[in-house]
C-alpha atoms as a PDB file:
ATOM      1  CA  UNK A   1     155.271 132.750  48.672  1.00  0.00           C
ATOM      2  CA  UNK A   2     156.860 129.724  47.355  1.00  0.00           C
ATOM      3  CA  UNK A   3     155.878 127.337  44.909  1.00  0.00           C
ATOM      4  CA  UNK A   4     156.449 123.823  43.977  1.00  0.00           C
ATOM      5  CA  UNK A   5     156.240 123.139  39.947  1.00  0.00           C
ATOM      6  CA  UNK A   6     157.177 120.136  37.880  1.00  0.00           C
ATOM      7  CA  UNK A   7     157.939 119.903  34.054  1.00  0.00           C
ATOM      8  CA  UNK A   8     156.607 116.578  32.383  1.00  0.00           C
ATOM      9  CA  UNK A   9     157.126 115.893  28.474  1.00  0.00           C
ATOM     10  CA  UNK A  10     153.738 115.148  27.148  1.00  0.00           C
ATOM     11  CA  UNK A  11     152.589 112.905  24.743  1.00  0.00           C
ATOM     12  CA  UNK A  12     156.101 110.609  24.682  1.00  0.00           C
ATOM     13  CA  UNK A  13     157.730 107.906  26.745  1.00  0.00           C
ATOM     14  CA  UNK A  14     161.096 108.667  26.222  1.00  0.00           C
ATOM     15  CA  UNK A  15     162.939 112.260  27.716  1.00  0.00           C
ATOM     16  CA  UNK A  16     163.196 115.573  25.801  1.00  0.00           C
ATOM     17  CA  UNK A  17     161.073 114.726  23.441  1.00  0.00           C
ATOM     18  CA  UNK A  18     157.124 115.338  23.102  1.00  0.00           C
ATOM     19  CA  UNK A  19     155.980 118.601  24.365  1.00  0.00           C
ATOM     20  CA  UNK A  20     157.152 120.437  27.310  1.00  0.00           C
ATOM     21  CA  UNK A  21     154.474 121.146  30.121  1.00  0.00           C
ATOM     22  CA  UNK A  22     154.950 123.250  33.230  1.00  0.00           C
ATOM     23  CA  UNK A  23     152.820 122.295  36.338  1.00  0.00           C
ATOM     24  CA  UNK A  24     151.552 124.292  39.536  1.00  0.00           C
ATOM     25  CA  UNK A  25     149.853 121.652  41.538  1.00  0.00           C
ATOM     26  CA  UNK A  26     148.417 123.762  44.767  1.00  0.00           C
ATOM     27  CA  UNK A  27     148.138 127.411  42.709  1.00  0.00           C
ATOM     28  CA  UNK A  28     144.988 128.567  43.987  1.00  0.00           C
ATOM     29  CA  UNK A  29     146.433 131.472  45.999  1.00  0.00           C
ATOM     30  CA  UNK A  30     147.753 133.204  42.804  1.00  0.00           C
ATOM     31  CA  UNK A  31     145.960 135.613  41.196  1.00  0.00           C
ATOM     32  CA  UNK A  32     145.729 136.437  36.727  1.00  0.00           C
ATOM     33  CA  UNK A  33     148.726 139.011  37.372  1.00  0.00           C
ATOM     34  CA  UNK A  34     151.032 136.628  38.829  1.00  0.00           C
ATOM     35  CA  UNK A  35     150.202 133.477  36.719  1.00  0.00           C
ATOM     36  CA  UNK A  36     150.840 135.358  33.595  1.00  0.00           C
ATOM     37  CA  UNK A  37     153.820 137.025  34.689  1.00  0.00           C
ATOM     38  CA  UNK A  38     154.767 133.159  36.079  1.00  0.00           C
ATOM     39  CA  UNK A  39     154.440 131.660  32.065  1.00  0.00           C
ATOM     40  CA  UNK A  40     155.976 134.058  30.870  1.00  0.00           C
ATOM     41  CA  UNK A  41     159.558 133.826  33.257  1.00  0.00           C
ATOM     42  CA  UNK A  42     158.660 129.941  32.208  1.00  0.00           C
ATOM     43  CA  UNK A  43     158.232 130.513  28.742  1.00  0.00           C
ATOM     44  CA  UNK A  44     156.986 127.119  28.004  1.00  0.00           C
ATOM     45  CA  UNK A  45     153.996 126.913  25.230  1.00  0.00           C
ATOM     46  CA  UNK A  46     151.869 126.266  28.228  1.00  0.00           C
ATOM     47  CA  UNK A  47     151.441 126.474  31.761  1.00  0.00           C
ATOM     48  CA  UNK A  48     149.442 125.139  34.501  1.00  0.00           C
ATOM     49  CA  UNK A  49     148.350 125.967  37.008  1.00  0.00           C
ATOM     50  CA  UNK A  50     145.778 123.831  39.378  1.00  0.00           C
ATOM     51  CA  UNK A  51     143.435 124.383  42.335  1.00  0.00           C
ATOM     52  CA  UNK A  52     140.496 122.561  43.967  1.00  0.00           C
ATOM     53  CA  UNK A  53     138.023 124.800  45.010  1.00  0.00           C
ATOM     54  CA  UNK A  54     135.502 122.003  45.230  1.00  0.00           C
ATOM     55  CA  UNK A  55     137.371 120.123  47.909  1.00  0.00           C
ATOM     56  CA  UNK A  56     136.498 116.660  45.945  1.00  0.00           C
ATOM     57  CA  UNK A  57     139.266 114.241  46.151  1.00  0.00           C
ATOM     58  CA  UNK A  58     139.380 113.422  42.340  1.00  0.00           C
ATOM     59  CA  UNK A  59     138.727 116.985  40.749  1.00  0.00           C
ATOM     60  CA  UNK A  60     140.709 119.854  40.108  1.00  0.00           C
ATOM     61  CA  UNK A  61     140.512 123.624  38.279  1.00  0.00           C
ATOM     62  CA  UNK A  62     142.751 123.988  35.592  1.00  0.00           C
ATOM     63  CA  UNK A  63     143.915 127.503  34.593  1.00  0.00           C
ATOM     64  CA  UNK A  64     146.124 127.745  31.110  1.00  0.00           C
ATOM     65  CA  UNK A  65     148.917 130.464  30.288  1.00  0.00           C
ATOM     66  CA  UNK A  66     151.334 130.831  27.248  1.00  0.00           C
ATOM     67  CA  UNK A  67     153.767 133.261  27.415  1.00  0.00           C
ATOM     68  CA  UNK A  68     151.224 135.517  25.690  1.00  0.00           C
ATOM     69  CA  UNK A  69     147.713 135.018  26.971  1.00  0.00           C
ATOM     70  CA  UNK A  70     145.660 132.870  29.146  1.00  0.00           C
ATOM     71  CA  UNK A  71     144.138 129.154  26.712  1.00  0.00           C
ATOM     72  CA  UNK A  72     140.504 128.033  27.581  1.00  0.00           C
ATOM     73  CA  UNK A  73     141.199 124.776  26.328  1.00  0.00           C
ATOM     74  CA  UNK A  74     144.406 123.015  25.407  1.00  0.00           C
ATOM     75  CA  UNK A  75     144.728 119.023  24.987  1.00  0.00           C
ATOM     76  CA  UNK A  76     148.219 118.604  26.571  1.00  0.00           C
ATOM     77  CA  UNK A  77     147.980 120.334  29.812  1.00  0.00           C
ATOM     78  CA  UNK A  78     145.408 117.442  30.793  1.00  0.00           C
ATOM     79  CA  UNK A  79     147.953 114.588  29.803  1.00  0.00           C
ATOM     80  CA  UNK A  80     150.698 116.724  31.811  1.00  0.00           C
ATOM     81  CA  UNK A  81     148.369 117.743  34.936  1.00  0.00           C
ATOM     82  CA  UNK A  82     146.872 114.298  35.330  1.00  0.00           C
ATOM     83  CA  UNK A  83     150.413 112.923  35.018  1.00  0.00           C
ATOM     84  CA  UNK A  84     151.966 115.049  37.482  1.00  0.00           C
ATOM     85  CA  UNK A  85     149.186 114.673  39.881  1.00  0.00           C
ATOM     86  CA  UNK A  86     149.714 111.382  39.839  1.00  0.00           C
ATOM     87  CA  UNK A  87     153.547 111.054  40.441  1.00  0.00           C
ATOM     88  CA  UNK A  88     153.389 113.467  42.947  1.00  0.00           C
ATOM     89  CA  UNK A  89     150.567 112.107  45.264  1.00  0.00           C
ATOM     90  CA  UNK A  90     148.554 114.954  44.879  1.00  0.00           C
ATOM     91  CA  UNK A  91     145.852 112.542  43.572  1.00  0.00           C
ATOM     92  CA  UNK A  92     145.798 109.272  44.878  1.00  0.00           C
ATOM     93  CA  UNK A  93     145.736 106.594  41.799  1.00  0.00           C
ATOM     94  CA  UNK A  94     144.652 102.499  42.259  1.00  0.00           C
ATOM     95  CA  UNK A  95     145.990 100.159  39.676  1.00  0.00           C
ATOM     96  CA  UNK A  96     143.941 100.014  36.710  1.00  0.00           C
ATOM     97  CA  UNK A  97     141.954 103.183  35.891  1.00  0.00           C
ATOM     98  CA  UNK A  98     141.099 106.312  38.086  1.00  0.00           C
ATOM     99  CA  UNK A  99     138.390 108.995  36.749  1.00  0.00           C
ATOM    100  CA  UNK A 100     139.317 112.535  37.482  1.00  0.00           C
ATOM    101  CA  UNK A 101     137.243 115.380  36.421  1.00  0.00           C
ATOM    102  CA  UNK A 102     139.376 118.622  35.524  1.00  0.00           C
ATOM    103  CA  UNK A 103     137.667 122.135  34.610  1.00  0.00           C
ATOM    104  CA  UNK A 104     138.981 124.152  32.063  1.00  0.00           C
ATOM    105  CA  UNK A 105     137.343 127.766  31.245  1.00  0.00           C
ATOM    106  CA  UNK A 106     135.484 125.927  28.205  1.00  0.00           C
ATOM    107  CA  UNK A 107     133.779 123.716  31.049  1.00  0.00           C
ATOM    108  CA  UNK A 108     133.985 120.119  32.870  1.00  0.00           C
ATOM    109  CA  UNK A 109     136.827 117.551  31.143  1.00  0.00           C
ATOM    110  CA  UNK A 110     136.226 113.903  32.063  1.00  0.00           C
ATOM    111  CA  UNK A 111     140.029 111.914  32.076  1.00  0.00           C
ATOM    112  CA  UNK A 112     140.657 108.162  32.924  1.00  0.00           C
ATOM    113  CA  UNK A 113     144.647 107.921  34.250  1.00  0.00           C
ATOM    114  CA  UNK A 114     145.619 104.357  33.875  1.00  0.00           C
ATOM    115  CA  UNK A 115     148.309 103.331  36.420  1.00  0.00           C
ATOM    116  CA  UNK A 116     150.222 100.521  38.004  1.00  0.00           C
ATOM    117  CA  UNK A 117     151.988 100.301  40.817  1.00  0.00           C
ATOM    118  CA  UNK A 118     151.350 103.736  41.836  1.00  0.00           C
ATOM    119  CA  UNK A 119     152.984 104.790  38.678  1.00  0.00           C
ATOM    120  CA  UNK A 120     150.924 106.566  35.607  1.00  0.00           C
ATOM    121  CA  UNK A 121     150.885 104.613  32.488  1.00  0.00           C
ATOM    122  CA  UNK A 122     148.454 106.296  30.216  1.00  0.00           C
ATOM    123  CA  UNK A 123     146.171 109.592  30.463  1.00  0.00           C
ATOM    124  CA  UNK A 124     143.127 109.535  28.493  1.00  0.00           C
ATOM    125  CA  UNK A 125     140.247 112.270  28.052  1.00  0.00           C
ATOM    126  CA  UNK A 126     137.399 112.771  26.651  1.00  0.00           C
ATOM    127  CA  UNK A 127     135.536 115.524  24.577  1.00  0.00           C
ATOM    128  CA  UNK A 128     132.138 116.116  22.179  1.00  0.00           C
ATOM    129  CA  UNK A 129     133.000 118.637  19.418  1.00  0.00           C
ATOM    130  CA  UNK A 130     130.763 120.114  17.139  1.00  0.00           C
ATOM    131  CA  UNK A 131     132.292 121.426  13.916  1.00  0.00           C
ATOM    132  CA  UNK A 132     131.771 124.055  10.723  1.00  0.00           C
ATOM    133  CA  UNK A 133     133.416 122.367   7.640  1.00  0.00           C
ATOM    134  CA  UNK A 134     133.753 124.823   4.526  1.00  0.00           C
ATOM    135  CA  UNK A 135     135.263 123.870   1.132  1.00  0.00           C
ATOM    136  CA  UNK A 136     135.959 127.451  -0.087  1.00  0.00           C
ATOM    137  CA  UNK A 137     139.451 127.418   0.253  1.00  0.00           C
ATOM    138  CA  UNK A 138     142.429 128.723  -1.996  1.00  0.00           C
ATOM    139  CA  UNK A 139     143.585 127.277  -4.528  1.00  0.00           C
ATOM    140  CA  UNK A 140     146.460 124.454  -4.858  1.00  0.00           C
ATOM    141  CA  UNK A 141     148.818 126.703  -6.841  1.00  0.00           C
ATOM    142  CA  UNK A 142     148.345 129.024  -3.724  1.00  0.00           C
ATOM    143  CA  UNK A 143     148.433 126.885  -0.682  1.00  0.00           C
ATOM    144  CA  UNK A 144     151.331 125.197  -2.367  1.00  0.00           C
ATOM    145  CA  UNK A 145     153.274 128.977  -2.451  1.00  0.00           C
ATOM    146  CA  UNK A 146     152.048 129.492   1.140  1.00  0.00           C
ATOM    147  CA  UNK A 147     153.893 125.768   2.235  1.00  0.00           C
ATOM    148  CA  UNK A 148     156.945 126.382  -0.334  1.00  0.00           C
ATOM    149  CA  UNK A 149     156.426 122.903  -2.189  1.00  0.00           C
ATOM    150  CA  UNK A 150     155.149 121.974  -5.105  1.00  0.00           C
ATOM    151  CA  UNK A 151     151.562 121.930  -6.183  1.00  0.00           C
ATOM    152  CA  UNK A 152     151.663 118.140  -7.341  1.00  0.00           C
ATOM    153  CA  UNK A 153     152.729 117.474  -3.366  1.00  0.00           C
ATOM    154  CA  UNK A 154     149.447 118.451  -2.149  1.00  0.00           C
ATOM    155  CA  UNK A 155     146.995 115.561  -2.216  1.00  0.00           C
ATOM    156  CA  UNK A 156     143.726 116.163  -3.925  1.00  0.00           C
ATOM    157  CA  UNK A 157     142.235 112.985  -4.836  1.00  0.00           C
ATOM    158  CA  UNK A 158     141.831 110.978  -1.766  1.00  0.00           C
ATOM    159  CA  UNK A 159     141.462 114.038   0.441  1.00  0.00           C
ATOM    160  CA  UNK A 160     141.363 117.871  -0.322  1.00  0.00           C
ATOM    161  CA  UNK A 161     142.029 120.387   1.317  1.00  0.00           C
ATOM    162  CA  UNK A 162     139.175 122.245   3.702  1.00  0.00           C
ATOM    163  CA  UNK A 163     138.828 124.556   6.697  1.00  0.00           C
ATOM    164  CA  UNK A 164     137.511 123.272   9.728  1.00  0.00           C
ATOM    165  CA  UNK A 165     136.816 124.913  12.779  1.00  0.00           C
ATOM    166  CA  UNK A 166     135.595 123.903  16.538  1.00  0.00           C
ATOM    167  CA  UNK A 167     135.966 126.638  17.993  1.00  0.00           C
ATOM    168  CA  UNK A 168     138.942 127.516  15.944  1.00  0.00           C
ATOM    169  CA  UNK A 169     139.652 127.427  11.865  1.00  0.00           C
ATOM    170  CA  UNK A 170     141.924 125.094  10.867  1.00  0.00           C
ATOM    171  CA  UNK A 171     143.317 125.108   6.964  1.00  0.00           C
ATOM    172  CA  UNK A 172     143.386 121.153   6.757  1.00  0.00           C
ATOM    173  CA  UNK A 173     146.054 120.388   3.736  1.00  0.00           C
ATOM    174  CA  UNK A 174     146.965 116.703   2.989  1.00  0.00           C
ATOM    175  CA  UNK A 175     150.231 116.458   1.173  1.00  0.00           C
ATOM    176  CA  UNK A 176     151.400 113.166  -0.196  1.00  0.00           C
ATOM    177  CA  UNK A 177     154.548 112.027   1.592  1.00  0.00           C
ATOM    178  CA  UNK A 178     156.146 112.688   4.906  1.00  0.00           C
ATOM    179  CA  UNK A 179     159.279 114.126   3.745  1.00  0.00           C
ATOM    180  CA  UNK A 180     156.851 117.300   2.392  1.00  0.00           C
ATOM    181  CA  UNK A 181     155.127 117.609   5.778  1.00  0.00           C
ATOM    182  CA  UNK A 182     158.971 118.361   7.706  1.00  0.00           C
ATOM    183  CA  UNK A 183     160.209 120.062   4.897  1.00  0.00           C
ATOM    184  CA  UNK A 184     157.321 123.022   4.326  1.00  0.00           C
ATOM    185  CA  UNK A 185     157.749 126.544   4.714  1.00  0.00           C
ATOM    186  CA  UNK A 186     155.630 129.164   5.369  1.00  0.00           C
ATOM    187  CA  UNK A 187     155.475 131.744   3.177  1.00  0.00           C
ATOM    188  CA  UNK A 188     154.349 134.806   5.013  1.00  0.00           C
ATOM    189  CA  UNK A 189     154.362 137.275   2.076  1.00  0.00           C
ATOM    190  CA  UNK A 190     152.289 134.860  -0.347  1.00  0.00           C
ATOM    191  CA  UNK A 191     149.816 134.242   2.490  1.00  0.00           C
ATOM    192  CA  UNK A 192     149.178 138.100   2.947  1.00  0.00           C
ATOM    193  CA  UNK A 193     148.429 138.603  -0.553  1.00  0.00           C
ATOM    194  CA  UNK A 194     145.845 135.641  -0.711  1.00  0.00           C
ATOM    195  CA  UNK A 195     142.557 134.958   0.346  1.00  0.00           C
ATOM    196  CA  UNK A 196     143.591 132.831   3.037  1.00  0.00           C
ATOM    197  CA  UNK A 197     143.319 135.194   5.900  1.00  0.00           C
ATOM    198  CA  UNK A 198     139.518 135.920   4.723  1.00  0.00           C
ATOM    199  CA  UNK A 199     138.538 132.546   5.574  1.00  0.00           C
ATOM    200  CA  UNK A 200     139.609 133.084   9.529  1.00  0.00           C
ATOM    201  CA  UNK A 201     142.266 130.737   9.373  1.00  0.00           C
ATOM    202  CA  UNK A 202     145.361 131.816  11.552  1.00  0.00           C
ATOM    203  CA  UNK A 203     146.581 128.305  11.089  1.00  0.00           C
ATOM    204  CA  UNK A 204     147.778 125.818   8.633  1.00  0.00           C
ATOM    205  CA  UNK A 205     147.603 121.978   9.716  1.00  0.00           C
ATOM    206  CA  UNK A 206     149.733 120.230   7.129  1.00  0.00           C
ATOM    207  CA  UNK A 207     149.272 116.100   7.388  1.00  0.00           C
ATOM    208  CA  UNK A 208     150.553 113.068   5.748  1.00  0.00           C
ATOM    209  CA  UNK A 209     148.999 109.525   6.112  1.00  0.00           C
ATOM    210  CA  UNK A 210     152.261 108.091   5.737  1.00  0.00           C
ATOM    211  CA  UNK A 211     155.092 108.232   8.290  1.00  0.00           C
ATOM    212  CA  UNK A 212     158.454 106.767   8.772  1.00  0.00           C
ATOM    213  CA  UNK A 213     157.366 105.243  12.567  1.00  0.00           C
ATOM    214  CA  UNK A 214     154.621 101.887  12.922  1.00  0.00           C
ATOM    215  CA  UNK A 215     152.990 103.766  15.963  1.00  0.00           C
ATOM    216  CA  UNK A 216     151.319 106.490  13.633  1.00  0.00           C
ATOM    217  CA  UNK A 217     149.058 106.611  11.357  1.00  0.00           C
ATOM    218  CA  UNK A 218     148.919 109.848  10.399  1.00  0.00           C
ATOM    219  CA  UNK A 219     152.602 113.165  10.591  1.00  0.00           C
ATOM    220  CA  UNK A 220     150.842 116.237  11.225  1.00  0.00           C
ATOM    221  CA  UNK A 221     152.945 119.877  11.589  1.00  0.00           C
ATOM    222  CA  UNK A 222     151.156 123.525  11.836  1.00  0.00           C
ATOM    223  CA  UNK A 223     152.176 126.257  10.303  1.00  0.00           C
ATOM    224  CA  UNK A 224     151.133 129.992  10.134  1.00  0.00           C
ATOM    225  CA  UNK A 225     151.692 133.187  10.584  1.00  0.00           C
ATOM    226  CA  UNK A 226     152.088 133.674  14.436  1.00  0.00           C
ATOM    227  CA  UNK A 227     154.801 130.733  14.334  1.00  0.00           C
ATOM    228  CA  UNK A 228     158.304 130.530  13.888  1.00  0.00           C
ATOM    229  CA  UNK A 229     159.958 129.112  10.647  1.00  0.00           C
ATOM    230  CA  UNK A 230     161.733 126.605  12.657  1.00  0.00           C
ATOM    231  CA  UNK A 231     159.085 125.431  14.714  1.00  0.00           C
ATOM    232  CA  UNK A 232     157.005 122.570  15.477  1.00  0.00           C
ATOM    233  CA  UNK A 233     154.395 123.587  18.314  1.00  0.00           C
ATOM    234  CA  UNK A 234     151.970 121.094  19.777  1.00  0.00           C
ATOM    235  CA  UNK A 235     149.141 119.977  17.294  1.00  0.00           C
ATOM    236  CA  UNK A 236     146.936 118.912  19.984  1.00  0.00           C
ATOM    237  CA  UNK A 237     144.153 121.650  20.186  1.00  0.00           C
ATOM    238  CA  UNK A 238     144.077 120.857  16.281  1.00  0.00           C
ATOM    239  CA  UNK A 239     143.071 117.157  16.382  1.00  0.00           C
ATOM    240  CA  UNK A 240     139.010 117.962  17.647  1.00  0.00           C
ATOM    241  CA  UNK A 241     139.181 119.542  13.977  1.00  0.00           C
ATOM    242  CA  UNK A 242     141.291 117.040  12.303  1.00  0.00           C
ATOM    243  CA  UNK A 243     139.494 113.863  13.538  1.00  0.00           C
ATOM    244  CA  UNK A 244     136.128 115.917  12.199  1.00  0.00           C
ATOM    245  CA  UNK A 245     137.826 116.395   9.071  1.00  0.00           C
ATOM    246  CA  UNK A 246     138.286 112.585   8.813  1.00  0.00           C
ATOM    247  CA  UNK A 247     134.556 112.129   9.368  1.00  0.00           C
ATOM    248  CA  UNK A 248     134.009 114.508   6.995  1.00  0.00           C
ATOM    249  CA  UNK A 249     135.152 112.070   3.946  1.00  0.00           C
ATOM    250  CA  UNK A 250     132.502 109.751   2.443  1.00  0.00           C
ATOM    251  CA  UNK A 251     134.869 106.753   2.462  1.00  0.00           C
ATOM    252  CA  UNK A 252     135.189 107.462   6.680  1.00  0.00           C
ATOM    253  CA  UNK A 253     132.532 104.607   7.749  1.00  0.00           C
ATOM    254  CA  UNK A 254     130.435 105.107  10.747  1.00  0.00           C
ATOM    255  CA  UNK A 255     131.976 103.378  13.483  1.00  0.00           C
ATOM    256  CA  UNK A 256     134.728 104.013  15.915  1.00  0.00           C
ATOM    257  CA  UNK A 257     138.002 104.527  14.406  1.00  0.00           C
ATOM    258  CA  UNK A 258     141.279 104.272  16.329  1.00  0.00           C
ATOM    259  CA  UNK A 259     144.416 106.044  15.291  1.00  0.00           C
ATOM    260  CA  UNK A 260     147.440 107.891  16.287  1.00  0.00           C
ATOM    261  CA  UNK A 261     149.185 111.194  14.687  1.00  0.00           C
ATOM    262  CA  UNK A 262     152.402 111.708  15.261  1.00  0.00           C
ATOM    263  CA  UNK A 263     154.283 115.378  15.299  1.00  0.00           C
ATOM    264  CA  UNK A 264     158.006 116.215  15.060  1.00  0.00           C
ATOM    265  CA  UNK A 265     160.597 113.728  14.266  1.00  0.00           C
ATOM    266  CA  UNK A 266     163.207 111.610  15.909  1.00  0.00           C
ATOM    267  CA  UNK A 267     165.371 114.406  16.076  1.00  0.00           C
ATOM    268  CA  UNK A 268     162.851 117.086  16.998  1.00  0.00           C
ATOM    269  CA  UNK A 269     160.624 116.286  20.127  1.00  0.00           C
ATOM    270  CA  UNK A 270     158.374 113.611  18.335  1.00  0.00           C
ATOM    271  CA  UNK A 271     154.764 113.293  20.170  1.00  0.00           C
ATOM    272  CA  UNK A 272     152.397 110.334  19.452  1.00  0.00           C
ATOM    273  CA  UNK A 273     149.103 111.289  20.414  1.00  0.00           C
ATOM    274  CA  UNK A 274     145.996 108.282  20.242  1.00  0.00           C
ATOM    275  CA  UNK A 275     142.864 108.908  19.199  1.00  0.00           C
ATOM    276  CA  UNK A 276     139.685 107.109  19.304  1.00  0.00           C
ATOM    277  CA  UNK A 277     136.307 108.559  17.672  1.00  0.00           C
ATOM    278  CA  UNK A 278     133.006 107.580  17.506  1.00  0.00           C
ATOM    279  CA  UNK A 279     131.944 108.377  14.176  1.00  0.00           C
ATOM    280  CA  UNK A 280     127.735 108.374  13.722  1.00  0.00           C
ATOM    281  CA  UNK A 281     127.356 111.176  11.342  1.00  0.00           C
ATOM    282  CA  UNK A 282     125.455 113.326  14.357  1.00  0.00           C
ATOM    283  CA  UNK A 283     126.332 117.008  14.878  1.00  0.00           C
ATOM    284  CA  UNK A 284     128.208 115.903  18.139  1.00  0.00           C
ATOM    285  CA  UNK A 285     131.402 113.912  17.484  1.00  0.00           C
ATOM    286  CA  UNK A 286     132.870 111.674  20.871  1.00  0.00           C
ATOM    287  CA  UNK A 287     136.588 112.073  20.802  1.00  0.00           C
ATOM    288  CA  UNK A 288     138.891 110.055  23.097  1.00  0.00           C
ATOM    289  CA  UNK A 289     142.413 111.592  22.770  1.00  0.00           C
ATOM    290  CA  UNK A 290     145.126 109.924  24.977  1.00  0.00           C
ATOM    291  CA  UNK A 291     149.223 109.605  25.633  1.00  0.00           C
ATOM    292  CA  UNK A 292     152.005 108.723  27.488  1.00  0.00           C
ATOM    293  CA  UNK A 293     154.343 111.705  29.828  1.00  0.00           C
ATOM    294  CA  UNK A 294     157.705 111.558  31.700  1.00  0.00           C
ATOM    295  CA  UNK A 295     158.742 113.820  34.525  1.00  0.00           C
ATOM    296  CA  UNK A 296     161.798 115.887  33.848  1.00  0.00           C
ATOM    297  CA  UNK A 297     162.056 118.585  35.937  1.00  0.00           C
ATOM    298  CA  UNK A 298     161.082 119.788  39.886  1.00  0.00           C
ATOM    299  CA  UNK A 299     161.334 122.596  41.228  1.00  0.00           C
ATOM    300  CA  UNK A 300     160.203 126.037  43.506  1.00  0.00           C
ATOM    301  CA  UNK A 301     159.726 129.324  42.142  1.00  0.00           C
ATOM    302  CA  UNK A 302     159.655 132.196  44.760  1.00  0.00           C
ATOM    303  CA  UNK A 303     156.707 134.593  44.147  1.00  0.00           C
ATOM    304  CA  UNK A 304     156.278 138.289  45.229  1.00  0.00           C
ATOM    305  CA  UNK A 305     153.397 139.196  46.465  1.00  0.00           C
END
C-alpha cells in the first residue's frame, strides 16, 4: 500500500527549528509490525500515526512510535497531528476555535485548534495530572558531578532540587543561569556510582528561570543516561511534572499561572511551549499546554504488506 505522511516542526513558528514530527493521517490499515518498522526507517523522536474508528467528524486515534518502542502519551504529537489535520483538510477547521478529541493509549485528550482563514494558528490541549513529589534526592556535590558544573551553579535557595513523577520520575534541578542549562554534561560514570538510579529517575530535567528570549519564562534541557551528549530531545512529556513541581513551592499562589519554557537555542531547534495551570492545591492539577507548528515536509512511503 501507499501512504501519504507529512513532517511539521512542533512547538515553533519559524522552519527547522522546534521538534520534528512525522504524521500518518489515514493509518488505520497498518498493523504494530509495520508502524514500528515505519518509525524506525523515519527515525524521527516520534511518529504518528492516526485513524478514526469512531467515524466522528472531529475525533481521531492516535498511535505513538520512536524508533525504539511504541509512547502512550507524548505532548508534541497532539500539536503536530492537530496541525497537520488541519492543513491538510482531513479535519475541517472554522475561524476561531475547533474542539477535537484525540485518544492516546493513556485515554481521551481534549485539544482546541485555533485557526483563521482555514489556516492553524495555535493548538492547545488539555490534561489533569496527579503527581508523587519526593525530596530524597542526591546531594548537590553529586548532581553537580552528574551535570559537569559546579556545585554553586545549582540553585538551592529559591528552589531545590526534587523528583517528581506523573507517571514518570523526573530529577527536577534548577541551576542559576542559562548559560549552565546549554552548557551541562552528563556524566554517565558519576551517575552509575550514585544513588540516583535508586530513586527511578532515568531522567534529568535541568531548568533556568532566566533566558536570553522575552517569550520564555523558564530554559529547560533533559539529560540522562539513554540520551546522547549532544542532544536536546523534546521536554514536553516532562512539563505535567515540571508545572507540578512549580505548585509544589510555597511561594506558588493558588491561582492560574501562565508561562512558557523554552528548549534549545537559536542555533539548535529552539521550541516555546505555553503553559497555563490551574493551581488549587487538590491532588488533580488542570494543565493547558499549547504551541505554534509549520509544515515542512510531504510525502508517500510505499508499504509491503
Amino acid at each position: 500500500m501507499t501512504l501519504s505522511y507529512y513532517i511539521a516542526d512542533v512547538f515553533t513558528n519559524q522552519i527547522f527549528a522546534g521538534a520534528q514530527i512525522a504524521v500518518f493521517p489515514n493509518s488505520g490499515s497498518l498493523s504494530d509490525d509495520q508502524m514500528a518498522a515505519i518509525a524506525r526507517e523515519i527515525n524521527l523522536s516520534e511518529t504518528v500515526f492516526v485513524s478514526n474508528p469512531s467515524g466522528e467528524a472531529l475525533s481521531r486515534t492516535m498511535r505513538i512510535f520512536s524508533p525504539l518502542e511504541e509512547i502512550d502519551f507524548a505532548g508534541h504529537p497532539i500539536i503536530a497531528t492537530a496541525f497537520v489535520l488541519g492543513e491538510s483538510d482531513d479535519i475541517a477547521l472554522t475561524d476561531g476555535v475547533t474542539a477535537l478529541t484525540f485518544t492516546q493509549n493513556i485515554g481521551e485528550i481534549d485539544v482546541n485548534v485555533s485557526a483563521s482563514a482555514g489556516k492553524v494558528n495555535f493548538v492547545q490541549f488539555s490534561r489533569k495530572v496527579s503527581s508523587i513529589i519526593d525530596r530524597f534526592t542526591p546531594t548537590i556535590a553529586e548532581i553537580a558531578e552528574q551535570l559537569s558544573i559546579s556545585p554553586d551553579e545549582i540553585d538551592h535557595k529559591k528552589y531545590s532540587t526534587r523528583l517528581v513523577s506523573c507517571g514518570l520520575p523526573y530529577l527536577i534541578v534548577p541551576v542559576w543561569n542559562y548559560e549552565t542549562v546549554r552548557n551541562a554534561k552528563f556524566n554517565f560514570a558519576s551517575w552509575s556510582m550514585s544513588a540516583a538510579p535508586q530513586t527511578a529517575a532515568q531522567e534529568i530535567l535541568l531548568f533556568s528561570p532566566k533566558t536570553p528570549f522575552k517569550d520564555a519564562n523558564f530554559n529547560a534541557r533533559l539529560l540522562g543516561p539513554n540520551i546522547s551528549v549532544n542532544d536536546d530531545p523534546p521536554v514536553g512529556s516532562a512539563m505535567p511534572a515540571f508545572a507540578s513541581y512549580l505548585c509544589s513551592f510555597d511561594f506558588t499562589q493558588q491561582g492560574t499561572h501562565t508561562f512558557a519554557v523554552d528548549r534549545g537555542d537559536d542555533k539548535n531547534r529552539r521550541s516555546v511551549l505555553n503553559i497555563e495551570m490551574d493551581h488549587k492545591a487538590q491532588s488533580e492539577l488542570a494543565l493547558r499546554i499549547g504551541g505554534e507548528a509549520v509544515m515542512v515536509a510531504e510525502g508517500k512511503m510505499h508499504i509491503p504488506a
